[in-house]
N, C-alpha and C. Protein backbone atom coordinates (compact mmCIF):
# COMPACT_ATOMS: atom_id res chain seq x y z
N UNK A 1 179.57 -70.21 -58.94
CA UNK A 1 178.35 -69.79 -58.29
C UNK A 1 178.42 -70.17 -56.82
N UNK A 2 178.31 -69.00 -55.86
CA UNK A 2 177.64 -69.66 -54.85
C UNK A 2 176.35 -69.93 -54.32
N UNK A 3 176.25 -70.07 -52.76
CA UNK A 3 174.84 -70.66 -52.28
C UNK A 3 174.63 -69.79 -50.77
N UNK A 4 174.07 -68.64 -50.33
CA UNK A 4 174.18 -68.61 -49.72
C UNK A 4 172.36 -69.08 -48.61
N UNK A 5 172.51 -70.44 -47.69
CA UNK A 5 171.41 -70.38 -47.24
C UNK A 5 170.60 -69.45 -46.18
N UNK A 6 169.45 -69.36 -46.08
CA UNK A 6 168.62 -68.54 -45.33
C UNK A 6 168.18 -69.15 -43.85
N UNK A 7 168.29 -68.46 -43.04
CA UNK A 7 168.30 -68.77 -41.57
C UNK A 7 168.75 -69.98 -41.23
N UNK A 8 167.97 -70.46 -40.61
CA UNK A 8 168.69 -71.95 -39.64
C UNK A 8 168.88 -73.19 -41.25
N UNK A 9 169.03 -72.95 -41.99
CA UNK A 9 169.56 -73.71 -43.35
C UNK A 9 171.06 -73.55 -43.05
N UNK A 10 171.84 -75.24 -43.37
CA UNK A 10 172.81 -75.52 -43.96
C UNK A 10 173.41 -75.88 -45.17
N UNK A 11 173.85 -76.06 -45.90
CA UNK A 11 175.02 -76.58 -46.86
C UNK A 11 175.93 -77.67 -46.34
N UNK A 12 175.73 -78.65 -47.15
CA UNK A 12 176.37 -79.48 -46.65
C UNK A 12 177.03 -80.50 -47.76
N UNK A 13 178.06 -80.73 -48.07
CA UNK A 13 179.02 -81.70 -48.77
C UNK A 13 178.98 -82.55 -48.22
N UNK A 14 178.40 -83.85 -49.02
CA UNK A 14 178.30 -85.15 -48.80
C UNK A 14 179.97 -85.96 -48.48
N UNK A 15 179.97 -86.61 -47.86
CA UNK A 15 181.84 -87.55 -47.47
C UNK A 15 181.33 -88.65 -48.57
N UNK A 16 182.48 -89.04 -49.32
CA UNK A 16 182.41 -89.96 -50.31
C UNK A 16 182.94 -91.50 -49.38
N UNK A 17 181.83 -92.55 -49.37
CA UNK A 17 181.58 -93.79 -48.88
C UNK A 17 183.35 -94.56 -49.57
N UNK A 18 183.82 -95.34 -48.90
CA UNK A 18 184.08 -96.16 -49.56
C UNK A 18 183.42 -97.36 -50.29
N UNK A 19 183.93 -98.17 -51.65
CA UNK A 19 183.20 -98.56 -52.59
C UNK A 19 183.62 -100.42 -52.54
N UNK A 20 183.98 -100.52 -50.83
CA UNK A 20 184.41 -101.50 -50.85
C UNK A 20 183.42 -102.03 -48.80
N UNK A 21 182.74 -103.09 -49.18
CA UNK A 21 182.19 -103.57 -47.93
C UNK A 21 183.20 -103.54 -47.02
N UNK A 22 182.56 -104.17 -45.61
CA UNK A 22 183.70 -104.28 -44.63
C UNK A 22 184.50 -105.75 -44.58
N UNK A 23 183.64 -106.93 -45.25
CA UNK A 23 184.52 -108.11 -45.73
C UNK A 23 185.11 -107.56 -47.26
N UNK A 24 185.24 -106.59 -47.63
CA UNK A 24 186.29 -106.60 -48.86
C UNK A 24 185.59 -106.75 -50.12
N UNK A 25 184.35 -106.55 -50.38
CA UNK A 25 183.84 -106.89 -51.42
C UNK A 25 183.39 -105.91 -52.35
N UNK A 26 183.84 -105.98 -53.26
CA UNK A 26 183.33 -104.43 -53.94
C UNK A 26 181.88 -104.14 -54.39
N UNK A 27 181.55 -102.82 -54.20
CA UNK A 27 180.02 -102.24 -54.41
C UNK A 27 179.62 -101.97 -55.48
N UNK A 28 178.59 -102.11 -56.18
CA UNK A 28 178.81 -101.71 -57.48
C UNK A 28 178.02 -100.41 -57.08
N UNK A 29 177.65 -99.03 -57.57
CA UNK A 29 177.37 -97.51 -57.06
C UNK A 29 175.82 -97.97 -56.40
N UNK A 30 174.76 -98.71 -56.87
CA UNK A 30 173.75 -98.65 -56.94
C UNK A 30 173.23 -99.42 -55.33
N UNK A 31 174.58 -100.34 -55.23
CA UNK A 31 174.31 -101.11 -54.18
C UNK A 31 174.89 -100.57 -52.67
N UNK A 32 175.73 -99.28 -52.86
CA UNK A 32 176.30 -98.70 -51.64
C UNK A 32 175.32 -97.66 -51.20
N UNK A 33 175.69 -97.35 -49.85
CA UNK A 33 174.71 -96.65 -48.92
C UNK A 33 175.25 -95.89 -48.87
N UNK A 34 174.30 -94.19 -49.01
CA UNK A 34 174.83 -93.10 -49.37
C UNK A 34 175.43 -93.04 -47.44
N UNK A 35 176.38 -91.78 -47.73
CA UNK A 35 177.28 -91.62 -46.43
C UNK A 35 176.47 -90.82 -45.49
N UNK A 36 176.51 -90.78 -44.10
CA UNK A 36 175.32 -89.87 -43.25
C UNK A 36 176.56 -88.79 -42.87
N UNK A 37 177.61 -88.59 -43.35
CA UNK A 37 178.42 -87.50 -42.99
C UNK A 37 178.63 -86.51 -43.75
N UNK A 38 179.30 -85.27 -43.43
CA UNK A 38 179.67 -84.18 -44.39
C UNK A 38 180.32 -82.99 -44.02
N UNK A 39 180.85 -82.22 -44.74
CA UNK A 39 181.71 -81.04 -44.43
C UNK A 39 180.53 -80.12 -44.67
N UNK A 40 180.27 -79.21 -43.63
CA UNK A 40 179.45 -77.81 -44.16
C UNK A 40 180.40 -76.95 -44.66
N UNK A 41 179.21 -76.14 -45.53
CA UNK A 41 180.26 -75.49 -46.62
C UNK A 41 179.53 -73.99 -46.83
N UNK A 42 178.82 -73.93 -45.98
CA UNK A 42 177.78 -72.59 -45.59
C UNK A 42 176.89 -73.04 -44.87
N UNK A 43 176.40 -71.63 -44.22
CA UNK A 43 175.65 -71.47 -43.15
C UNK A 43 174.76 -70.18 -43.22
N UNK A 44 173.32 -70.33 -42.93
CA UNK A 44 172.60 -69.32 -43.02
C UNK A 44 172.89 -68.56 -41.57
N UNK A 45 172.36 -67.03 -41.33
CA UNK A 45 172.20 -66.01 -40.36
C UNK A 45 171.76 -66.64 -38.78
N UNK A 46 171.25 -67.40 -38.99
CA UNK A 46 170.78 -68.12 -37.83
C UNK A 46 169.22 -68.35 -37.68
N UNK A 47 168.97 -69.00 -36.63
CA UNK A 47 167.16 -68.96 -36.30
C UNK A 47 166.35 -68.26 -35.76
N UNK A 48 165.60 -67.62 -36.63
CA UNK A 48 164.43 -66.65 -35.96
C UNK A 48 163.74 -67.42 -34.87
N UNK A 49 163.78 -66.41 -33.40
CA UNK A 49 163.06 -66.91 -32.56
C UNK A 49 161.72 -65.86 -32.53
N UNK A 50 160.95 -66.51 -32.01
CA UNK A 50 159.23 -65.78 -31.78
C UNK A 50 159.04 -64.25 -31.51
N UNK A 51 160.45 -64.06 -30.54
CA UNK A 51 160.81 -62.59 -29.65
C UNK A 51 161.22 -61.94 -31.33
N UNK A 52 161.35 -61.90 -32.38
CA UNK A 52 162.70 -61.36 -33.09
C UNK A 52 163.97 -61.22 -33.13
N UNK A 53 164.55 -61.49 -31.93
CA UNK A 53 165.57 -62.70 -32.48
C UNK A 53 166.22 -63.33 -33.02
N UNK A 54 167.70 -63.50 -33.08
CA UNK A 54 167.98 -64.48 -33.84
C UNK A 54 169.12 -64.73 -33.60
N UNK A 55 169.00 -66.56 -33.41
CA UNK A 55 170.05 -67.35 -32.33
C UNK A 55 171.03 -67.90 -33.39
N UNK A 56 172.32 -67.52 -33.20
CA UNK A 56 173.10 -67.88 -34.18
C UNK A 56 173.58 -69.87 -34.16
N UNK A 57 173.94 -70.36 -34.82
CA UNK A 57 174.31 -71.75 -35.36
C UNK A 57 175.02 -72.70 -34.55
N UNK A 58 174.90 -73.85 -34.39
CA UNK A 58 176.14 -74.07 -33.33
C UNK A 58 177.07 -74.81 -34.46
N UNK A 59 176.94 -74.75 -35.58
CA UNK A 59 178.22 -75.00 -36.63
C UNK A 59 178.49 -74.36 -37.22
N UNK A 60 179.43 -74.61 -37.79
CA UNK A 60 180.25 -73.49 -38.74
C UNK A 60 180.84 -74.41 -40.11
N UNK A 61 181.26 -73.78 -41.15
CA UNK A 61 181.89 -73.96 -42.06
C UNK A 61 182.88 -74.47 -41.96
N UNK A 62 183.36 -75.71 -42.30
CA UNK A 62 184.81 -76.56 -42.25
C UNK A 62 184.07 -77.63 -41.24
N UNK A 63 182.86 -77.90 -40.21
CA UNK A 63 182.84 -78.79 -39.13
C UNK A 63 182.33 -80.38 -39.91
N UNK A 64 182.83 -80.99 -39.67
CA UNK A 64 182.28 -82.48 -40.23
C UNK A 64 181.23 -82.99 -39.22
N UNK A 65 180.16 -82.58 -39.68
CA UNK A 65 178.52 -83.10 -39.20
C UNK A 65 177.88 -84.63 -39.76
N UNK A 66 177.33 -85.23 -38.57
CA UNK A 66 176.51 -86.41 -38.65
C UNK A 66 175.15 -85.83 -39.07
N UNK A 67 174.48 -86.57 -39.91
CA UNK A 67 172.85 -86.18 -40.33
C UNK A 67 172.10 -87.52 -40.62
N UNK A 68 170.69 -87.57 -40.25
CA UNK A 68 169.57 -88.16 -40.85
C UNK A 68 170.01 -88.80 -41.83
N UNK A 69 169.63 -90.41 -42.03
CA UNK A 69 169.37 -90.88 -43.60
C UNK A 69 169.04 -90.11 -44.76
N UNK A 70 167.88 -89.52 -44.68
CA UNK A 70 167.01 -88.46 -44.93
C UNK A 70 166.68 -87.16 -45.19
N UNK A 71 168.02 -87.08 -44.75
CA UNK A 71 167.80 -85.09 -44.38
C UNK A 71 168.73 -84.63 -46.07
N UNK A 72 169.20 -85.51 -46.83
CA UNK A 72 169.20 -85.32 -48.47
C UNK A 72 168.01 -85.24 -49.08
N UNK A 73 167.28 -84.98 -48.77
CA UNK A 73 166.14 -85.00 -50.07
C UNK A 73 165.90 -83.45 -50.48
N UNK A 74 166.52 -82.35 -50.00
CA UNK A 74 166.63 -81.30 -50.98
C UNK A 74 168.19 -81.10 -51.38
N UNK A 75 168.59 -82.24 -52.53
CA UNK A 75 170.05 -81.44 -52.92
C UNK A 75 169.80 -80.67 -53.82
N UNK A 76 170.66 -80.02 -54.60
CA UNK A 76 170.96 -79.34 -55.59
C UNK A 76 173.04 -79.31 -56.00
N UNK A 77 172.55 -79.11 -57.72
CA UNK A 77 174.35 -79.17 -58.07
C UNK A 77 174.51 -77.68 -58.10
N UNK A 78 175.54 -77.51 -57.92
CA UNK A 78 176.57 -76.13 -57.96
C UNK A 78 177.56 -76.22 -58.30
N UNK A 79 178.29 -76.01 -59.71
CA UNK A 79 179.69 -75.79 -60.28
C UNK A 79 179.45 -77.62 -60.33
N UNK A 80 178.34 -78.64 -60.62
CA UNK A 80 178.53 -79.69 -60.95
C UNK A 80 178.89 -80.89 -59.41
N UNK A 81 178.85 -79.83 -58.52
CA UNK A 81 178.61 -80.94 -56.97
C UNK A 81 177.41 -80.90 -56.59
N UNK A 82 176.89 -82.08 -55.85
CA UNK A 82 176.33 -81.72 -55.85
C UNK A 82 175.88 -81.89 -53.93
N UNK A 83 175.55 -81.11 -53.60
CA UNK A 83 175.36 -80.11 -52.26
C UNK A 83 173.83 -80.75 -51.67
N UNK A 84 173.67 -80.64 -50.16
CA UNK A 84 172.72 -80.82 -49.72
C UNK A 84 172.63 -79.75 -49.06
N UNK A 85 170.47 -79.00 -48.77
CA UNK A 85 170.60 -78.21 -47.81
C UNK A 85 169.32 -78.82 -46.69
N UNK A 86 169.83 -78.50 -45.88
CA UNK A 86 169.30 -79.19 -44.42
C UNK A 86 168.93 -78.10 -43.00
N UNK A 87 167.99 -77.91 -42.42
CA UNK A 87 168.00 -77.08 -41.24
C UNK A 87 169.17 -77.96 -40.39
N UNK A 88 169.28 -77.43 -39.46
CA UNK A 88 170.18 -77.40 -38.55
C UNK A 88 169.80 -78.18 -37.58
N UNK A 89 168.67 -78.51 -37.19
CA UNK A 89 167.58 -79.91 -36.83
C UNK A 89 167.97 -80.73 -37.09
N UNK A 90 168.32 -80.72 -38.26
CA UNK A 90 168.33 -81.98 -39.39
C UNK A 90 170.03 -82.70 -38.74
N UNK A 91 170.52 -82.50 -38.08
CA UNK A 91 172.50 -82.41 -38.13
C UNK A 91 172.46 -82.89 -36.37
N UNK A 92 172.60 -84.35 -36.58
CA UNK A 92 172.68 -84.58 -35.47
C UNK A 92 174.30 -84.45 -34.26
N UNK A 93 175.03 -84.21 -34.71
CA UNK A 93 176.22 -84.09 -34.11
C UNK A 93 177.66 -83.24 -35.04
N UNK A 94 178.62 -82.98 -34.12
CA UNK A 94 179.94 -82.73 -35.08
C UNK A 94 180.58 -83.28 -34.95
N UNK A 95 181.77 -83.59 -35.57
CA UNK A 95 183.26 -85.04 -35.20
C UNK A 95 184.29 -84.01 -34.96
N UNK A 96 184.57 -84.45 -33.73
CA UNK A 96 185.43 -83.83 -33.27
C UNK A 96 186.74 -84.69 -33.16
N UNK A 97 187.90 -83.91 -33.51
CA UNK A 97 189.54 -84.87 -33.02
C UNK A 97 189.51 -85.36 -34.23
C-alpha cells in the first residue's frame, strides 16, 4: 500500500535511535527518546496559496529532515512501518553532506 499526502503534508520515516546512552549504557525501549530525524518518503502537490496557487516543497523524497519533538502525533502503519505525516512547517531543516 501506498500513501500519497495532500498539499503541504509530508511522509516521513522515523531514523532508528541508538539503544545505547552516550556513557555506554543500555536503554531499555521505554526509556529512549524517540529520534527528531527522518527520511521523507513522500510528498504532497505543494501549498495552496490565497491567490490559487500553489508553491511547490522545498523537500523532496530521499532528504533526511530535522522535526519538532512533536510533530509525530499523527503516525500511521503501512505494510507494518510505521510512518509519520507532518506539514512542512512542522520540518525544521535538511542534513546535508
Amino acid at each position: 500500500m501506498k500513501i500519497r499526502p495532500l498539499h503541504d503534508r509530508v511522509v516521513v520515516r522515523r531514523k532508528e535511535e541508538e539503544a545505547k546512552s552516550a556513557g555506554g549504557i543500555v536503554l531499555p525501549g521505554a526509556a529512549k527518546e524517540k529520534p527528531n530525524q527522518g527520511e521523507v518518503v513522500a510528498v504532497g502537490e505543494g501549498k495552496l496559496l490565497d491567490n490559487g496557487d500553489v508553491r511547490a516543497l522545498s523537500v523532496k523524497v530521499g532528504d533526511t529532515v530535522v522535526f519538532g519533538r512533536y510533530a509525530d502525533s499523527n503516525t500511521l502503519k503501512v505494510d507494518g512501518e510505521e510512518l509519520i505525516i507532518m506539514s512542512e512547517s512542522d520540518i525544521y531543516g535538511v542534513l546535508e553532506g
